[in-house]
Protein backbone atom coordinates (compact mmCIF):
# COMPACT_ATOMS: atom_id res chain seq x y z
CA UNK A 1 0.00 0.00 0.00
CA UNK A 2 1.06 3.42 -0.84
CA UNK A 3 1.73 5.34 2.06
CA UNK A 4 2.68 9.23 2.88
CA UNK A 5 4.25 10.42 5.70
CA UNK A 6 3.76 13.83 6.78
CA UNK A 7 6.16 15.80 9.38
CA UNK A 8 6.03 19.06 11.46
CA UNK A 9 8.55 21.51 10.63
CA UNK A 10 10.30 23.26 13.71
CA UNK A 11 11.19 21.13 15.81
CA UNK A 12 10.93 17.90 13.88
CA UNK A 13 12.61 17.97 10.72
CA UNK A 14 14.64 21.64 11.22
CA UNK A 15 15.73 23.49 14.17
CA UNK A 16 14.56 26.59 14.09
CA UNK A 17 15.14 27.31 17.30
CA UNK A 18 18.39 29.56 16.93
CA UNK A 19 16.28 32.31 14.75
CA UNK A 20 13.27 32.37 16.50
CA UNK A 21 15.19 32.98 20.01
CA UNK A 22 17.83 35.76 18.42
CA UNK A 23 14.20 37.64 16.93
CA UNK A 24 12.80 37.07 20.59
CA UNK A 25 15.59 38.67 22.12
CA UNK A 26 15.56 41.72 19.61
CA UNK A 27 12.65 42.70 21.26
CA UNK A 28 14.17 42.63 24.52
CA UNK A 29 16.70 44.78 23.25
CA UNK A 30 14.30 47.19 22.02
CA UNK A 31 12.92 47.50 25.16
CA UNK A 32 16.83 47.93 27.32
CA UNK A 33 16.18 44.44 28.60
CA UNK A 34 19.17 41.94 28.45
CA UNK A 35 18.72 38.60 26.21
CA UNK A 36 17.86 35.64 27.60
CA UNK A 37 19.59 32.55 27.85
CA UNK A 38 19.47 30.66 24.60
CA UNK A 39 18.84 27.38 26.59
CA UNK A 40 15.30 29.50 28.50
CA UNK A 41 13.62 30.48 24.75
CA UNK A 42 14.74 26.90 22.95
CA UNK A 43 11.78 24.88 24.37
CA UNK A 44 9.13 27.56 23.26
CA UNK A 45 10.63 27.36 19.42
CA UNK A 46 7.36 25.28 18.48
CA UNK A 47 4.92 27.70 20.28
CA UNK A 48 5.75 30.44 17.81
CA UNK A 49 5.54 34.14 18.48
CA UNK A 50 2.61 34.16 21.15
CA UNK A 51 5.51 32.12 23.23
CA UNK A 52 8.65 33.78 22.59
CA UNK A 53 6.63 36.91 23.38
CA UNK A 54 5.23 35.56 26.41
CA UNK A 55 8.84 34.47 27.62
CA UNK A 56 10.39 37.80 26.29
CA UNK A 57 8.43 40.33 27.32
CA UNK A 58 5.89 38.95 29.66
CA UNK A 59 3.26 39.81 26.61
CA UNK A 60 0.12 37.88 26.48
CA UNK A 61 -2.14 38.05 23.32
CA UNK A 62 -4.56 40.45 25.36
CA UNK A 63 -1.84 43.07 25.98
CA UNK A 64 -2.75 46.43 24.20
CA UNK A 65 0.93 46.37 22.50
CA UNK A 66 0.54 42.57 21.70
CA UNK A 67 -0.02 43.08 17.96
CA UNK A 68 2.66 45.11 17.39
CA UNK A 69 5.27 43.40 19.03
CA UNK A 70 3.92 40.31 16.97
CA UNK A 71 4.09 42.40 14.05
CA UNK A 72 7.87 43.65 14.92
CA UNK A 73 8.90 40.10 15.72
CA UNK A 74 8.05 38.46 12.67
CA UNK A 75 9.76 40.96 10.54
CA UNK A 76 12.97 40.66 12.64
CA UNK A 77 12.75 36.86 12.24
CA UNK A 78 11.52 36.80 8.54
CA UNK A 79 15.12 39.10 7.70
CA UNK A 80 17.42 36.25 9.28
CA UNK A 81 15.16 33.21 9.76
CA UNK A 82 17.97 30.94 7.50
CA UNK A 83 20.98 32.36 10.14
CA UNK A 84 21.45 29.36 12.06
CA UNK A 85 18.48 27.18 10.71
CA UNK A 86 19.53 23.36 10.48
CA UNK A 87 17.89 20.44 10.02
CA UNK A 88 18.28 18.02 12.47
CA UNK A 89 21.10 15.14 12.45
CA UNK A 90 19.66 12.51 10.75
CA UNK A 91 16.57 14.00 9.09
CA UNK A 92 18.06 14.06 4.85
CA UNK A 93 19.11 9.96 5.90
CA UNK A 94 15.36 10.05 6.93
CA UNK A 95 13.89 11.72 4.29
CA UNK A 96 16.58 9.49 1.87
CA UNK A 97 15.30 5.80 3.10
CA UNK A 98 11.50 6.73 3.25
CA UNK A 99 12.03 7.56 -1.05
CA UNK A 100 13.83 4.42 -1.38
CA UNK A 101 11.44 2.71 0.20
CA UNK A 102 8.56 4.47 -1.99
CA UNK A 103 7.08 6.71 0.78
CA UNK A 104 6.19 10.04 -0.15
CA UNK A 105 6.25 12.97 2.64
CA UNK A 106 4.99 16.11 2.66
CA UNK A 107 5.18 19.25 5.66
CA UNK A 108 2.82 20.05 7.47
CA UNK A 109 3.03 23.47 9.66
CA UNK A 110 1.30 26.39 11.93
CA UNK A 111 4.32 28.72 10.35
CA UNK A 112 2.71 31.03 7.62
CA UNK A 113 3.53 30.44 3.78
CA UNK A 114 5.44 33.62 3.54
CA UNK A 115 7.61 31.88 6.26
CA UNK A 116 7.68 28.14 6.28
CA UNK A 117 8.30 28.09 2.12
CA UNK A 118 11.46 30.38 1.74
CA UNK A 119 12.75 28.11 4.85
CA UNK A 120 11.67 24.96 3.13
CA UNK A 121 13.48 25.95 -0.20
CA UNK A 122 16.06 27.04 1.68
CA UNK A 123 16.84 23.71 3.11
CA UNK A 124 16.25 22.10 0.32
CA UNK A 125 13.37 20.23 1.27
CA UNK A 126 11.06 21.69 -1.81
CA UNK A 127 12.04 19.60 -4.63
CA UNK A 128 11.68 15.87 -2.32
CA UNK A 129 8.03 17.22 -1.06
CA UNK A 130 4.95 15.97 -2.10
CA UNK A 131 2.83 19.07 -0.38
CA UNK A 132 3.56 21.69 2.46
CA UNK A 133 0.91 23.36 3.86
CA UNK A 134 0.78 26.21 6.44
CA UNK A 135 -0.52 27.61 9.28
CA UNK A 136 -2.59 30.29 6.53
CA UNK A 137 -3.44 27.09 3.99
CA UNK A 138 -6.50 26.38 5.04
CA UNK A 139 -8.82 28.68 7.66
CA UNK A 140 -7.95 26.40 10.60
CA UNK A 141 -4.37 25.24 12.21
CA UNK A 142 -3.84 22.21 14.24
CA UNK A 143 -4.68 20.86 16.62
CA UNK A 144 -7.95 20.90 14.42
CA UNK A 145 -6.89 18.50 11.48
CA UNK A 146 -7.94 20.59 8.57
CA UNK A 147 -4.36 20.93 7.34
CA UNK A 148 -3.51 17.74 7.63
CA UNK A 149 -6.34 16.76 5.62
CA UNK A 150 -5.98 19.19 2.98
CA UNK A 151 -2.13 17.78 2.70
CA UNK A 152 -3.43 13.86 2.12
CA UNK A 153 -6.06 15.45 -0.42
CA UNK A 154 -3.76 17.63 -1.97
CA UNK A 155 -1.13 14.26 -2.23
CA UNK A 156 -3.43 11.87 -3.62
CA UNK A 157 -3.84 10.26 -0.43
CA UNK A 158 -6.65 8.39 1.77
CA UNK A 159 -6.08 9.93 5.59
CA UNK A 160 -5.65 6.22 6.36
CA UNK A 161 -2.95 5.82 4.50
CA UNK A 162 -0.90 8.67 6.24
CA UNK A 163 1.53 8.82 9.17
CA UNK A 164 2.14 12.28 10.82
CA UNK A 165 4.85 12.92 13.21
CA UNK A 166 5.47 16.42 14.96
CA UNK A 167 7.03 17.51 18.41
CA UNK A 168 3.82 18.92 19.81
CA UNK A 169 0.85 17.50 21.81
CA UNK A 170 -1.24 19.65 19.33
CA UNK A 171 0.70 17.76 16.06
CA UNK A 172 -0.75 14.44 17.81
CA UNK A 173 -3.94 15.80 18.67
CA UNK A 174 -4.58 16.95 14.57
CA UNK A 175 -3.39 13.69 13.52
CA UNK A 176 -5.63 11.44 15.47
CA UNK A 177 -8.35 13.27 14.51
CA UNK A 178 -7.23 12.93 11.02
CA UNK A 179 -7.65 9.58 11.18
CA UNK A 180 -3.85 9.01 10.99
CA UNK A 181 -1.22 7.42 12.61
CA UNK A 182 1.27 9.27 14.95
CA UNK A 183 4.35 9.68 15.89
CA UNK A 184 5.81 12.00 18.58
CA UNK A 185 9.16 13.32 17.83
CA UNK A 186 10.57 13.74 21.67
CA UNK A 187 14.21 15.05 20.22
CA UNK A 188 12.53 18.20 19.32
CA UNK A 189 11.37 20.83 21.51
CA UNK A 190 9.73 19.13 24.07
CA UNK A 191 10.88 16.68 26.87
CA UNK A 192 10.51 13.09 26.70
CA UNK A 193 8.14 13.33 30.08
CA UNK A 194 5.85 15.72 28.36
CA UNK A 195 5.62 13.32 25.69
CA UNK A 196 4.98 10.43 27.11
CA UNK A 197 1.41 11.65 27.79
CA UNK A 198 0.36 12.39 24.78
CA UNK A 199 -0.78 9.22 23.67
CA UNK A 200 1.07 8.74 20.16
CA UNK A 201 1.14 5.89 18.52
CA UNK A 202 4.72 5.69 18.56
CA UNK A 203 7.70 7.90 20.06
CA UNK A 204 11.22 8.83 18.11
CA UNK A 205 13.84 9.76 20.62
CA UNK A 206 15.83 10.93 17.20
CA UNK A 207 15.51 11.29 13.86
CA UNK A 208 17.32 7.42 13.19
CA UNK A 209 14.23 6.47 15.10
CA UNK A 210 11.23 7.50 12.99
CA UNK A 211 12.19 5.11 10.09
CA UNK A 212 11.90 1.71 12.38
CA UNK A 213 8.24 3.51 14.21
CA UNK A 214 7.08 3.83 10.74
CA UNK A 215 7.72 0.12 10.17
CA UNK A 216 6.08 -1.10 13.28
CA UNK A 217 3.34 0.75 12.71
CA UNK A 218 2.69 -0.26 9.40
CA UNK A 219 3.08 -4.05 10.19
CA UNK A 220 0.39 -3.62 12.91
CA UNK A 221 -1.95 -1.66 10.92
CA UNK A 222 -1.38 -4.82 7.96
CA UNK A 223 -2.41 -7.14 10.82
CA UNK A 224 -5.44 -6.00 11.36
């Protein structure tokens, strides 16, 4: 059977984490405020601006100046979002055995087109994917599993016939209710304890991992 796997970005197939943090920490400069510790912002890299804002300036979404610090923040990171951007050890040896093993993959993100694309191309990821969709794609982001439903639809895909793995509760959340199988990506931004609750089908402690989840998934799922 023809299957599709489809993958978070930040925090599951790049680390993004360096960029976001150095745009967070403009703001505190803005403001006199001294950066924070590189090692304080990293775990909030998959909870995107409203986070790093949060952790930066003590800015929640209900602040009168919320909207413009968004606004500012984005445009810092969107100038030097490819600084320090990597993918993750492992992930092109990923990407590499799912083709030769006819999988197609595909991204599937809450960062905007005008971000997520030039960061995709960037890392060479554009030419290998089948889709990438975006937090602005469809109306709704996860956890509601719109996206991931427009990216089987938009692949040629039956939701059944699609694995998604991310580094967020929310990523699991929008693929169960997808109606696909999941896989929790605990080398990303979030701790293995956090994980553990989530209720995955599977966890990856690394990138090496994924592959063999994949399988065992895919042999259960032909057992029953």
């Amino acid at each position: 059977m023809r299957k599709l796997v489809l993958f978070d970005f930040d925090g599951t197939l790049a680390d993004t984490a360096p960029d976001l943090a150095a745009a967070a920490n403009k703001q505190r400069t803005r403001k006199g405020l001294p950066p924070l510790p590189y090692e304080s912002l990293r775990p909030l890299a998959s909870h995107g601006a409203r986070g790093l804002l949060k952790a930066g300036l003590d800015m929640d979404p209900d602040h009168p100046d919320y909207e413009a610090h968004r606004l500012q923040f984005l445009q810092d990171y969107e100038q030097d979002m490819t600084l320090l951007t990597v993918l993750f050890p492992g992930v092109t040896e990923l990407l590499s055995t799912l083709k030769t093993n006819g999988y197609s993959w595909g991204i599937v993100t809450n960062k905007v087109e005008y971000l997520a694309l030039p960061i995709v191309r960037h890392l060479g990821l554009h030419s290998e994917s089948v889709v990438t969709v975006g937090g602005d794609t469809t109306p709704h982001t996860k956890p509601h599993p719109a996206p991931l439903l427009h990216a089987a639809k938009q692949a040629g895909f039956d939701p059944g016939q699609c694995l998604y793995v991310g580094d967020d509760e929310r990523d699991i959340i929008a693929g169960k209710a997808a109606g696909m199988s999941t896989i929790a990506a605990a080398y990303g931004y979030c701790g293995l304890s956090e994980v553990a609750g989530w209720q995955a089908d599977a966890i990856a402690n690394s990138p090496a991992e994924v592959w063999p989840a994949i399988q065992a998934l895919t042999r259960c799922a032909a057992a029953d």
